[in-house]
PDB file of N, CA and C in Angstrom:
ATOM      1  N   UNK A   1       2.694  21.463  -4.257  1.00  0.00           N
ATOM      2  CA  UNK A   1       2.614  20.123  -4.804  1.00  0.00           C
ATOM      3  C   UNK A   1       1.822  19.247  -3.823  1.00  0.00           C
ATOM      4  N   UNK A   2       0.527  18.237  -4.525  1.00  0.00           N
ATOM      5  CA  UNK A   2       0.364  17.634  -3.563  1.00  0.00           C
ATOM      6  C   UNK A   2       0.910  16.623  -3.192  1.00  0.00           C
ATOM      7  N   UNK A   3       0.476  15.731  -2.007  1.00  0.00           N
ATOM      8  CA  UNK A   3       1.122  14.269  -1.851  1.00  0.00           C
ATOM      9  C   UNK A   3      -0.402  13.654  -1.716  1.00  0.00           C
ATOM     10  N   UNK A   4       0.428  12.314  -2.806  1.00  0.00           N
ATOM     11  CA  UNK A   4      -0.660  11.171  -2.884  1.00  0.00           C
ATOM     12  C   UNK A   4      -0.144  10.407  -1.207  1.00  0.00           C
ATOM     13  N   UNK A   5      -1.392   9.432  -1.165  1.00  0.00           N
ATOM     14  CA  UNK A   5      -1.371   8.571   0.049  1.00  0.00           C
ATOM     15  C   UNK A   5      -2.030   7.341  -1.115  1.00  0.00           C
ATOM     16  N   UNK A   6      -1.807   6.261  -0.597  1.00  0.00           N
ATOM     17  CA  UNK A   6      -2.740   5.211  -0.618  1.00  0.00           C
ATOM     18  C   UNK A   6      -2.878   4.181   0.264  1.00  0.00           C
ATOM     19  N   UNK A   7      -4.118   3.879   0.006  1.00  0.00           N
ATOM     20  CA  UNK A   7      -4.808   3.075   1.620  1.00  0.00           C
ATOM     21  C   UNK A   7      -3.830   1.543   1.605  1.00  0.00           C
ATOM     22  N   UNK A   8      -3.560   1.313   2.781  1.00  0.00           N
ATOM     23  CA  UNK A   8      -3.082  -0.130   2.977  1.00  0.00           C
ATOM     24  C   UNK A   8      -3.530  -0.547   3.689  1.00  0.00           C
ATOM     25  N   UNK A   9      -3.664  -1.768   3.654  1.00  0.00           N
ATOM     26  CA  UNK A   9      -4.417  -2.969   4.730  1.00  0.00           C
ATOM     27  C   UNK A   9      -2.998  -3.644   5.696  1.00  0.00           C
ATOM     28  N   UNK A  10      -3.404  -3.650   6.741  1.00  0.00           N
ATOM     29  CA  UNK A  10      -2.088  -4.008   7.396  1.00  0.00           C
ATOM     30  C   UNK A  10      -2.639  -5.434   8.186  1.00  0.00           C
ATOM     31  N   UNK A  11      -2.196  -6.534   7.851  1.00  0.00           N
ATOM     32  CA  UNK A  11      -2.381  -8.017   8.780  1.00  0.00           C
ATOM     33  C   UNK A  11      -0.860  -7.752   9.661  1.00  0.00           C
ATOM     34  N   UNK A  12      -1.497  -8.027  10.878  1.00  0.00           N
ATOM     35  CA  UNK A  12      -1.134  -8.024  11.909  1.00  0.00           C
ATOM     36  C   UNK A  12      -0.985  -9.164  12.389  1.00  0.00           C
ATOM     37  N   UNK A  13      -0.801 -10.469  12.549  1.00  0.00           N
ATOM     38  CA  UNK A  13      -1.106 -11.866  12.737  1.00  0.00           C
ATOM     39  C   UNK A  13      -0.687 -12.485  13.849  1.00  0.00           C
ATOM     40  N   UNK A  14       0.127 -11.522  15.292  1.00  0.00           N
ATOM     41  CA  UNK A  14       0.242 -11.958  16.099  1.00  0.00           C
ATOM     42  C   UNK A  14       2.136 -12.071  16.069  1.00  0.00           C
ATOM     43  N   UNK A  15       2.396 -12.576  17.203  1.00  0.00           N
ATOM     44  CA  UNK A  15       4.019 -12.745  17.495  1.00  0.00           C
ATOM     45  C   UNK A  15       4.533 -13.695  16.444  1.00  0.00           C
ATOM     46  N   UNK A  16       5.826 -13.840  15.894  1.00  0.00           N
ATOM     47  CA  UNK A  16       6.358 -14.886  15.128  1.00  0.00           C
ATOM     48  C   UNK A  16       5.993 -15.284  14.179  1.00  0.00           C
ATOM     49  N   UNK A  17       4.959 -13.935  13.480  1.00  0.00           N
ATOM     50  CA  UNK A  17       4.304 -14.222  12.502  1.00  0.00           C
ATOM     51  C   UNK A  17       4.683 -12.492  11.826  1.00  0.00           C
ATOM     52  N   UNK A  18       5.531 -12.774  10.646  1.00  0.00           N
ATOM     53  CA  UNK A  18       5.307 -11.284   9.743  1.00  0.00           C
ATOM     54  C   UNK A  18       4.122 -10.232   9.621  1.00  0.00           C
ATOM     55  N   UNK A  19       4.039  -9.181   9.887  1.00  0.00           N
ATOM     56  CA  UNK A  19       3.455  -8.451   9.554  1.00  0.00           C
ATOM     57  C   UNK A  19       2.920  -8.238   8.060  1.00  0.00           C
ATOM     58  N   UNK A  20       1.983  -8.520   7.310  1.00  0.00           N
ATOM     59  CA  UNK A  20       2.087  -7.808   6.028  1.00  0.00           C
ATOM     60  C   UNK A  20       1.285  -6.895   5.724  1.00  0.00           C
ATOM     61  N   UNK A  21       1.598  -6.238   4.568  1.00  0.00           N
ATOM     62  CA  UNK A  21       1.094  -4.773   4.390  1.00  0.00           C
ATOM     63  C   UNK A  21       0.232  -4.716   3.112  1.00  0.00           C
ATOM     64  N   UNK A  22      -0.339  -4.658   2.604  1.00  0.00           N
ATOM     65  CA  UNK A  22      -0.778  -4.362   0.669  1.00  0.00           C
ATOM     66  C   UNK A  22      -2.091  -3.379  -0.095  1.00  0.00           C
ATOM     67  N   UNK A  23      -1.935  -3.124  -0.813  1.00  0.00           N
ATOM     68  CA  UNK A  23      -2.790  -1.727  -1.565  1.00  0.00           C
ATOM     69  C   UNK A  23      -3.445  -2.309  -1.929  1.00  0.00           C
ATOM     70  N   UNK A  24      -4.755  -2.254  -1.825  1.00  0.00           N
ATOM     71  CA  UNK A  24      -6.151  -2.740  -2.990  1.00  0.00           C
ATOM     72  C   UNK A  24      -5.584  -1.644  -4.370  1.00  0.00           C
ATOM     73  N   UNK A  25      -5.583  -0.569  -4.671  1.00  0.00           N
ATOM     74  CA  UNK A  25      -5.495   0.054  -5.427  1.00  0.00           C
ATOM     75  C   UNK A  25      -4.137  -0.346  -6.170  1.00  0.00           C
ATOM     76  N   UNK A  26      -2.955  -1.372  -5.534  1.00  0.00           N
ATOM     77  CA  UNK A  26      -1.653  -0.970  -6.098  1.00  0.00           C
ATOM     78  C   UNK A  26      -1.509  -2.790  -6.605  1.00  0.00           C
ATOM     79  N   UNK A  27      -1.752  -3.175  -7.397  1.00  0.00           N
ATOM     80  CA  UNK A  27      -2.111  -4.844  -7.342  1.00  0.00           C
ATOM     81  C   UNK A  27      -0.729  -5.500  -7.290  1.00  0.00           C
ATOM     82  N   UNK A  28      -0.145  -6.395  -6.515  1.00  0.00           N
ATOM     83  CA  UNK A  28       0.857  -7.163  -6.748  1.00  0.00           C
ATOM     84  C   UNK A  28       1.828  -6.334  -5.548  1.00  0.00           C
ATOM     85  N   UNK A  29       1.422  -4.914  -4.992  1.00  0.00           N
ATOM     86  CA  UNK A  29       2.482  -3.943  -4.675  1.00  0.00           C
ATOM     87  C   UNK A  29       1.831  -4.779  -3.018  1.00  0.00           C
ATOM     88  N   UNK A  30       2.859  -5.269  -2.128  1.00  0.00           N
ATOM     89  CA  UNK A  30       3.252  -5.385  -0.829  1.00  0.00           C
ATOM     90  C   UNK A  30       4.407  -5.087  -0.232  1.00  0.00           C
ATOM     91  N   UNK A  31       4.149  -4.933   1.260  1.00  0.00           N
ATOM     92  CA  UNK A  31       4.989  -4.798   2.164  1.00  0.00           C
ATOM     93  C   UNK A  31       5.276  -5.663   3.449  1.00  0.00           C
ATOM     94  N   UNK A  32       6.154  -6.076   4.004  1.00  0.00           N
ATOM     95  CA  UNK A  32       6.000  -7.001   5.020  1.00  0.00           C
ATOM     96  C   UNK A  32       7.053  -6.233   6.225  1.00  0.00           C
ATOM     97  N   UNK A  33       7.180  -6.751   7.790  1.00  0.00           N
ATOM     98  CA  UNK A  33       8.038  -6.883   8.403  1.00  0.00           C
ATOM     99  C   UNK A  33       7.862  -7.144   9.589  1.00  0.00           C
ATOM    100  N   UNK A  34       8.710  -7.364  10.613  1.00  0.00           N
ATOM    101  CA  UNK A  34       9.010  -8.344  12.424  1.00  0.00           C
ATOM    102  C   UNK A  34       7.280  -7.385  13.018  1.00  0.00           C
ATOM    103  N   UNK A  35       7.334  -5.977  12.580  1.00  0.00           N
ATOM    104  CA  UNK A  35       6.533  -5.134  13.356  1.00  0.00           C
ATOM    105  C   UNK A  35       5.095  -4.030  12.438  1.00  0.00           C
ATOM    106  N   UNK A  36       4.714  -3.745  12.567  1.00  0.00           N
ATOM    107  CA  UNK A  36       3.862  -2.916  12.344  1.00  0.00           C
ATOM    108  C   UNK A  36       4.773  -2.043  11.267  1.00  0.00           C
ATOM    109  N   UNK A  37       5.246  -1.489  12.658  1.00  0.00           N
ATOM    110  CA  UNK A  37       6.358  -0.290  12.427  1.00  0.00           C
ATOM    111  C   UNK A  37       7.455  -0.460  11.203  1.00  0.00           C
ATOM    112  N   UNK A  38       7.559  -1.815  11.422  1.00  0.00           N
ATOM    113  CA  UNK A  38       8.864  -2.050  10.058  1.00  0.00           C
ATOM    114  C   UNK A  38       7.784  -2.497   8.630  1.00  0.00           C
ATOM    115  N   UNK A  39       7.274  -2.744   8.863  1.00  0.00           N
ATOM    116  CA  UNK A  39       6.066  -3.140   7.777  1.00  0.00           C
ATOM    117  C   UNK A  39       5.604  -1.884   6.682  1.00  0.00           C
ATOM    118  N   UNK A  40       5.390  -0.668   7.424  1.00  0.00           N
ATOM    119  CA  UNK A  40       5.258   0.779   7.165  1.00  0.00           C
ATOM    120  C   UNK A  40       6.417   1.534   6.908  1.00  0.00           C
ATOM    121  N   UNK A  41       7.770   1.085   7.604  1.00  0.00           N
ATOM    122  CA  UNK A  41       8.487   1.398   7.122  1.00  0.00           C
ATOM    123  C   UNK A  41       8.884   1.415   5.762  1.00  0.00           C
ATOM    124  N   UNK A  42       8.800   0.075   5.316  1.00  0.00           N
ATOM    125  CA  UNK A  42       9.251  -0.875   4.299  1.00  0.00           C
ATOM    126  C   UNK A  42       8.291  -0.426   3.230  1.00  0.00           C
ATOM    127  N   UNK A  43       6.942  -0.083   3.561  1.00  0.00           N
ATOM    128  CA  UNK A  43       5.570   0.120   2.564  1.00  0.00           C
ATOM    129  C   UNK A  43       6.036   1.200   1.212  1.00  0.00           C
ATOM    130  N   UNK A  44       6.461   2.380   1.368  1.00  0.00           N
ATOM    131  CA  UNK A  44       7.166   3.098   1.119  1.00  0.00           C
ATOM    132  C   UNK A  44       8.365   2.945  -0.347  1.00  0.00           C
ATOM    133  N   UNK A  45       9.206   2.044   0.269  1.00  0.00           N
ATOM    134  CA  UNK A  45      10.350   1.381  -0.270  1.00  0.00           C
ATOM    135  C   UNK A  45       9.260   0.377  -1.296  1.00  0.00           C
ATOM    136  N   UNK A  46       8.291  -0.275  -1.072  1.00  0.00           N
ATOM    137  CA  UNK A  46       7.761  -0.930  -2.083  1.00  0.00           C
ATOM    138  C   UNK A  46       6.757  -0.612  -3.357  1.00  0.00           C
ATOM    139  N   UNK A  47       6.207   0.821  -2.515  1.00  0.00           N
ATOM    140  CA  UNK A  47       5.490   1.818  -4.113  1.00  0.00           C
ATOM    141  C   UNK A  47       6.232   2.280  -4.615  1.00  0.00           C
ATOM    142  N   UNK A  48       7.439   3.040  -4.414  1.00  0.00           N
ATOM    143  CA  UNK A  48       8.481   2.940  -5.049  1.00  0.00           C
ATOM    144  C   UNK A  48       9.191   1.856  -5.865  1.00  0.00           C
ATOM    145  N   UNK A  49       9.460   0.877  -5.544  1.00  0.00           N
ATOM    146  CA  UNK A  49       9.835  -0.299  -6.441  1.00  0.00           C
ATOM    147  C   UNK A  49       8.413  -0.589  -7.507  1.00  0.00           C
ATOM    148  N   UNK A  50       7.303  -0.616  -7.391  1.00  0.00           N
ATOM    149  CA  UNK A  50       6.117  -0.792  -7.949  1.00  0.00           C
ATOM    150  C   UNK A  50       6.249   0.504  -9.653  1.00  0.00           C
ATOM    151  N   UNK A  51       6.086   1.677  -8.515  1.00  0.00           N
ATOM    152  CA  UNK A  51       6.509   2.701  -9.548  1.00  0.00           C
ATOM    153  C   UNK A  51       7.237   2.547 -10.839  1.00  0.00           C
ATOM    154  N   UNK A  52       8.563   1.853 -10.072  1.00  0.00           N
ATOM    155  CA  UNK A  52       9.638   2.007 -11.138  1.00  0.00           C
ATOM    156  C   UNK A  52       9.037   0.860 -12.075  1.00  0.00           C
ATOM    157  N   UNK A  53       9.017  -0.158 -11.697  1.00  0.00           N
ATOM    158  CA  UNK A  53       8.423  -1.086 -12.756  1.00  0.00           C
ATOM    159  C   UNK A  53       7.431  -0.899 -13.455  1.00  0.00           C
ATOM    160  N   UNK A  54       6.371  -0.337 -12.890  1.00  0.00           N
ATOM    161  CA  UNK A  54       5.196   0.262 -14.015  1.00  0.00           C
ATOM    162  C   UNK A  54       5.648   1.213 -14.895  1.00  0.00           C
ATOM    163  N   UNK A  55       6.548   1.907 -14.373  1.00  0.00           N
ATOM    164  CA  UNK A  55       7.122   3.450 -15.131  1.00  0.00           C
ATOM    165  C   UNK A  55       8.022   2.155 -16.377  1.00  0.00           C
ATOM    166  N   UNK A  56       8.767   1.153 -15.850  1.00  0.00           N
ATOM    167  CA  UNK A  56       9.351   1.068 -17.241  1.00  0.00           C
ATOM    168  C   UNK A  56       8.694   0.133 -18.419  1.00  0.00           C
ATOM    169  N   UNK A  57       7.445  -0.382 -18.184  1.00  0.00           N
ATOM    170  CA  UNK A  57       6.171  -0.528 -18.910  1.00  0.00           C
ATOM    171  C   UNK A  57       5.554   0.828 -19.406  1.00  0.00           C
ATOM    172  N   UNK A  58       6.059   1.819 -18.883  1.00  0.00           N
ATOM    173  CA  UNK A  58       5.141   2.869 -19.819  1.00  0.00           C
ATOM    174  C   UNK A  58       3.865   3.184 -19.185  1.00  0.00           C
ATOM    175  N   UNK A  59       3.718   2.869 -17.886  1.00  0.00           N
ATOM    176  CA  UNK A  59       2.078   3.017 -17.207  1.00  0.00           C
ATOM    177  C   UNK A  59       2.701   3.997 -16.151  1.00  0.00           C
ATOM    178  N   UNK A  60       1.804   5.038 -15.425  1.00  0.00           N
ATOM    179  CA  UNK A  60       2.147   5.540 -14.359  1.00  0.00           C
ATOM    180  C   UNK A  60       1.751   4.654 -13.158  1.00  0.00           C
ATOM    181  N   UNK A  61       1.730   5.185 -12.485  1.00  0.00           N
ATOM    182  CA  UNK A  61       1.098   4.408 -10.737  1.00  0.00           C
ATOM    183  C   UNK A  61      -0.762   4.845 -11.113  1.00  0.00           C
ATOM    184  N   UNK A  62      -1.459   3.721 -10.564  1.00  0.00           N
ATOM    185  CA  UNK A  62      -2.798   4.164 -10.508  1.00  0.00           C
ATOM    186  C   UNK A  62      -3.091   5.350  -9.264  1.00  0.00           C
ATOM    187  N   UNK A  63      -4.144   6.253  -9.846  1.00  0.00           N
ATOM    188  CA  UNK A  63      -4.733   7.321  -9.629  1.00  0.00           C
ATOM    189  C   UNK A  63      -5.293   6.027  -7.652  1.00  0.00           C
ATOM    190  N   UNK A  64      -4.629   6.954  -6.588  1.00  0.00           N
ATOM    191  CA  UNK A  64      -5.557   6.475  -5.392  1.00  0.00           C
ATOM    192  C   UNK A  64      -6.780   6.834  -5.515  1.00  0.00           C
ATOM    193  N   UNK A  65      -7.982   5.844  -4.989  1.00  0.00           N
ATOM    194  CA  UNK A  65      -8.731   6.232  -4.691  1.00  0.00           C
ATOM    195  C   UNK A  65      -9.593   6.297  -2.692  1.00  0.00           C
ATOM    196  N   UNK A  66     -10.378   6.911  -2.663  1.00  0.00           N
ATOM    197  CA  UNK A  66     -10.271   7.286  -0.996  1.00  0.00           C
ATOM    198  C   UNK A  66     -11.025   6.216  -0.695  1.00  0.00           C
ATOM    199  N   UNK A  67     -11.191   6.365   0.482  1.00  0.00           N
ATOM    200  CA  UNK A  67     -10.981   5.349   1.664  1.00  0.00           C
ATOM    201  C   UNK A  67     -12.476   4.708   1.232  1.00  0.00           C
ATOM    202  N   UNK A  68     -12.998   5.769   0.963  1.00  0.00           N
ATOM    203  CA  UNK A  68     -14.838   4.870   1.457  1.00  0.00           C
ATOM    204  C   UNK A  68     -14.901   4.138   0.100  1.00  0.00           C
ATOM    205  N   UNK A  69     -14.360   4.815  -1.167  1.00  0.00           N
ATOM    206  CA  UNK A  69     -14.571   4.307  -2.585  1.00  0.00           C
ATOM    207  C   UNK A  69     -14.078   2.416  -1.898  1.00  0.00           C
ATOM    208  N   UNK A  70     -12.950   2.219  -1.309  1.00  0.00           N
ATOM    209  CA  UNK A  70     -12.381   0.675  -1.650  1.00  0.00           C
ATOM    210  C   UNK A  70     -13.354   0.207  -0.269  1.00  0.00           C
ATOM    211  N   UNK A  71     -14.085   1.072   0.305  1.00  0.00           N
ATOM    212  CA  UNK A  71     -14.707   0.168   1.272  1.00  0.00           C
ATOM    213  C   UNK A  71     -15.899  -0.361   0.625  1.00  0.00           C
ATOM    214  N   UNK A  72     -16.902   0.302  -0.448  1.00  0.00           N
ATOM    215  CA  UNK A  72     -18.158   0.054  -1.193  1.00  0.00           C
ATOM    216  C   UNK A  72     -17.360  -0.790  -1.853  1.00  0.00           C
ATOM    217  N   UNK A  73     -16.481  -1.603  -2.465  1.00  0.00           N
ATOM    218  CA  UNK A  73     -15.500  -2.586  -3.047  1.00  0.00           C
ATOM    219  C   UNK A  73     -16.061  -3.683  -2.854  1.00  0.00           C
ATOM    220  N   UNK A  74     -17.075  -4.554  -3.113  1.00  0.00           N
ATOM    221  CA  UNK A  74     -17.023  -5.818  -2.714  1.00  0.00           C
ATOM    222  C   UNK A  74     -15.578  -6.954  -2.557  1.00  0.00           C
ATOM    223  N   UNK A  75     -14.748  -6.255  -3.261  1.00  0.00           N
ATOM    224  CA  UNK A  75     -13.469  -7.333  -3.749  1.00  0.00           C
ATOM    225  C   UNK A  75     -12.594  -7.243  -2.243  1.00  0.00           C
ATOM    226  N   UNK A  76     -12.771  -5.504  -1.223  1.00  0.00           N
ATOM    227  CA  UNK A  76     -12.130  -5.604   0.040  1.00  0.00           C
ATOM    228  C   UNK A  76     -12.916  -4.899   0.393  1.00  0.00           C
ATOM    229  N   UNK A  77     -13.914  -5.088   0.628  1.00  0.00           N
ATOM    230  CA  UNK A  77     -14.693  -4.382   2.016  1.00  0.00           C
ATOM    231  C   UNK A  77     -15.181  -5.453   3.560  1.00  0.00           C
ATOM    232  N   UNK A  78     -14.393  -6.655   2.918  1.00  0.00           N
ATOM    233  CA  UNK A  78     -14.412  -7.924   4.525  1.00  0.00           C
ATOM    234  C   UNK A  78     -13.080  -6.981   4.941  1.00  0.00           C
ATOM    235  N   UNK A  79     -11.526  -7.125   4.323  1.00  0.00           N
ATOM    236  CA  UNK A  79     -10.938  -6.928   5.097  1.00  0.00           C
ATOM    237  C   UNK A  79     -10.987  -6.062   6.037  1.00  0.00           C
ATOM    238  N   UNK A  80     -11.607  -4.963   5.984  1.00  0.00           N
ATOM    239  CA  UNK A  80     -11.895  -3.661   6.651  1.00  0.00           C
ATOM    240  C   UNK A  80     -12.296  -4.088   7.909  1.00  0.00           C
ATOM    241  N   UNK A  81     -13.024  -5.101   8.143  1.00  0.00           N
ATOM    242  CA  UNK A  81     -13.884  -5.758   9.592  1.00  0.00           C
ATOM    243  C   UNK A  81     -12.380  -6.580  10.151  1.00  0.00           C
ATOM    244  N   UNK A  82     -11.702  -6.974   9.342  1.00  0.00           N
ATOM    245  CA  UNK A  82     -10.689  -7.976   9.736  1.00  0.00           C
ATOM    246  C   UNK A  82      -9.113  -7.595  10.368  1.00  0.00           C
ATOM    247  N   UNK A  83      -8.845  -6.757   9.436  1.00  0.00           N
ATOM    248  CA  UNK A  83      -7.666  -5.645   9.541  1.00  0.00           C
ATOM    249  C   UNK A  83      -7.332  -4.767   9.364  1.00  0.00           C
ATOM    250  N   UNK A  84      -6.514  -3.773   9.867  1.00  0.00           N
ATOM    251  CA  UNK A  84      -6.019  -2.509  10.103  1.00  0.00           C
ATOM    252  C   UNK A  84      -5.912  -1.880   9.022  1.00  0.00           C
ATOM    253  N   UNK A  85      -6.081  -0.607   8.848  1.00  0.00           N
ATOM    254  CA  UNK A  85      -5.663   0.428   7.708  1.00  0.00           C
ATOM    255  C   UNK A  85      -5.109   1.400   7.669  1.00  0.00           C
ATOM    256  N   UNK A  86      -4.249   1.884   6.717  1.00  0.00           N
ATOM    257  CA  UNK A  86      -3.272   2.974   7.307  1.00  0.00           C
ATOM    258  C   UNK A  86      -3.614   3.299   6.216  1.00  0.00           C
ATOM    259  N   UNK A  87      -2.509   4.914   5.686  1.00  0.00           N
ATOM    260  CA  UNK A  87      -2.484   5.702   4.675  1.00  0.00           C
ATOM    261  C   UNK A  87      -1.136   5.433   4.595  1.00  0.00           C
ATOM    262  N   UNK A  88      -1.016   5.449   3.317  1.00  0.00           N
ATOM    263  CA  UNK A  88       0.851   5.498   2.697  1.00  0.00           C
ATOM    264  C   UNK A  88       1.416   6.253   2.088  1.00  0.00           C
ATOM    265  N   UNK A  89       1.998   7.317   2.191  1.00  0.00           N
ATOM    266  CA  UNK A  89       2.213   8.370   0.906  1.00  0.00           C
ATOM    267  C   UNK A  89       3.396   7.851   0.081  1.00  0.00           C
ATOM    268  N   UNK A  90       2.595   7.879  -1.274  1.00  0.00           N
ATOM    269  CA  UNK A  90       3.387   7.877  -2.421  1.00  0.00           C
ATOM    270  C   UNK A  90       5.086   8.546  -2.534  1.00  0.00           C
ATOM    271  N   UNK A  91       5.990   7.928  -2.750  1.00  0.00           N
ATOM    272  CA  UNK A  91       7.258   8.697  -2.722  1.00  0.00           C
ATOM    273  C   UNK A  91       6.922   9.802  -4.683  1.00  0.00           C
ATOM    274  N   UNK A  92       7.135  11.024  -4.830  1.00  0.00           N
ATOM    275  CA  UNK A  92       7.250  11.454  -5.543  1.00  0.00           C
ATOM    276  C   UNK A  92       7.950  10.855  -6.785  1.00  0.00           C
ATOM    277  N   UNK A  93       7.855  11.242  -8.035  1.00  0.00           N
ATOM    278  CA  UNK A  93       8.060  11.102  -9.107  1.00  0.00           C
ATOM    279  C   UNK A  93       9.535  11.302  -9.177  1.00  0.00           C
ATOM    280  N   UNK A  94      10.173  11.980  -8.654  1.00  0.00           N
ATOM    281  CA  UNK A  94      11.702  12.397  -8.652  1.00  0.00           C
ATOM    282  C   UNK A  94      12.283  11.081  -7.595  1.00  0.00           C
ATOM    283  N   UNK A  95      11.732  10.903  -6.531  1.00  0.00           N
ATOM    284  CA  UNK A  95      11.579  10.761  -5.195  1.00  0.00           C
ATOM    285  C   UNK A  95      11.512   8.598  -5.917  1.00  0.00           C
ATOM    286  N   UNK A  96      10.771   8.379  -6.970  1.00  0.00           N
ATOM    287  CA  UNK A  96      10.765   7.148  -6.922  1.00  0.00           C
ATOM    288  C   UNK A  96      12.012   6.671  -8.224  1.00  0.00           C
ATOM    289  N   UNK A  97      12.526   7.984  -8.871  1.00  0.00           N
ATOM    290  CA  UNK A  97      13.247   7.195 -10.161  1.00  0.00           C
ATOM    291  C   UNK A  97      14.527   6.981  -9.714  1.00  0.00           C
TER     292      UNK A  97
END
């Protein structure tokens, strides 16, 4: 079986300031927290919540696409110069209901 990932943009904004996390590919789907680390933690816990709500609309999760596709993106190819990017793997289909 494979595992999906999808790209996240991670703002980093300095001390006393939340971390936030969010998918070009996953619209509306974010993550936040104190650290990096809890931010990614949390990322996870929120395609999952995303999932379930699209799943009970009747839509699956959008198909990821790779890294360079959302960088040719005019809509996010600044953030890329601006902030961090990670990979997120999708929690499975069993794994998100």
């Amino acid at each position: 079986m494979s595992v999906t990932h999808y790209v996240a943009i991670v703002e980093d904004a300095g001390p006393d300031v939340a971390v936030g996390l969010w998918f070009p590919d996953l619209p509306g789907c974010f993550s936040a927290g104190d650290s990096v680390e809890e931010a990614m933690e949390n990322a996870r816990e929120a395609i999952s919540a995303y999932a379930e709500a699209r799943a009970s609309e009747g839509n699956p999760l959008p198909v990821p696409r790779r890294l360079a596709a959302i960088k040719a993106d005019p809509a996010w190819s600044a953030d890329f110069d601006r902030y961090l990017v990670a990979l997120v793997e999708a929690p499975r289909a069993r794994e998100a209901a």
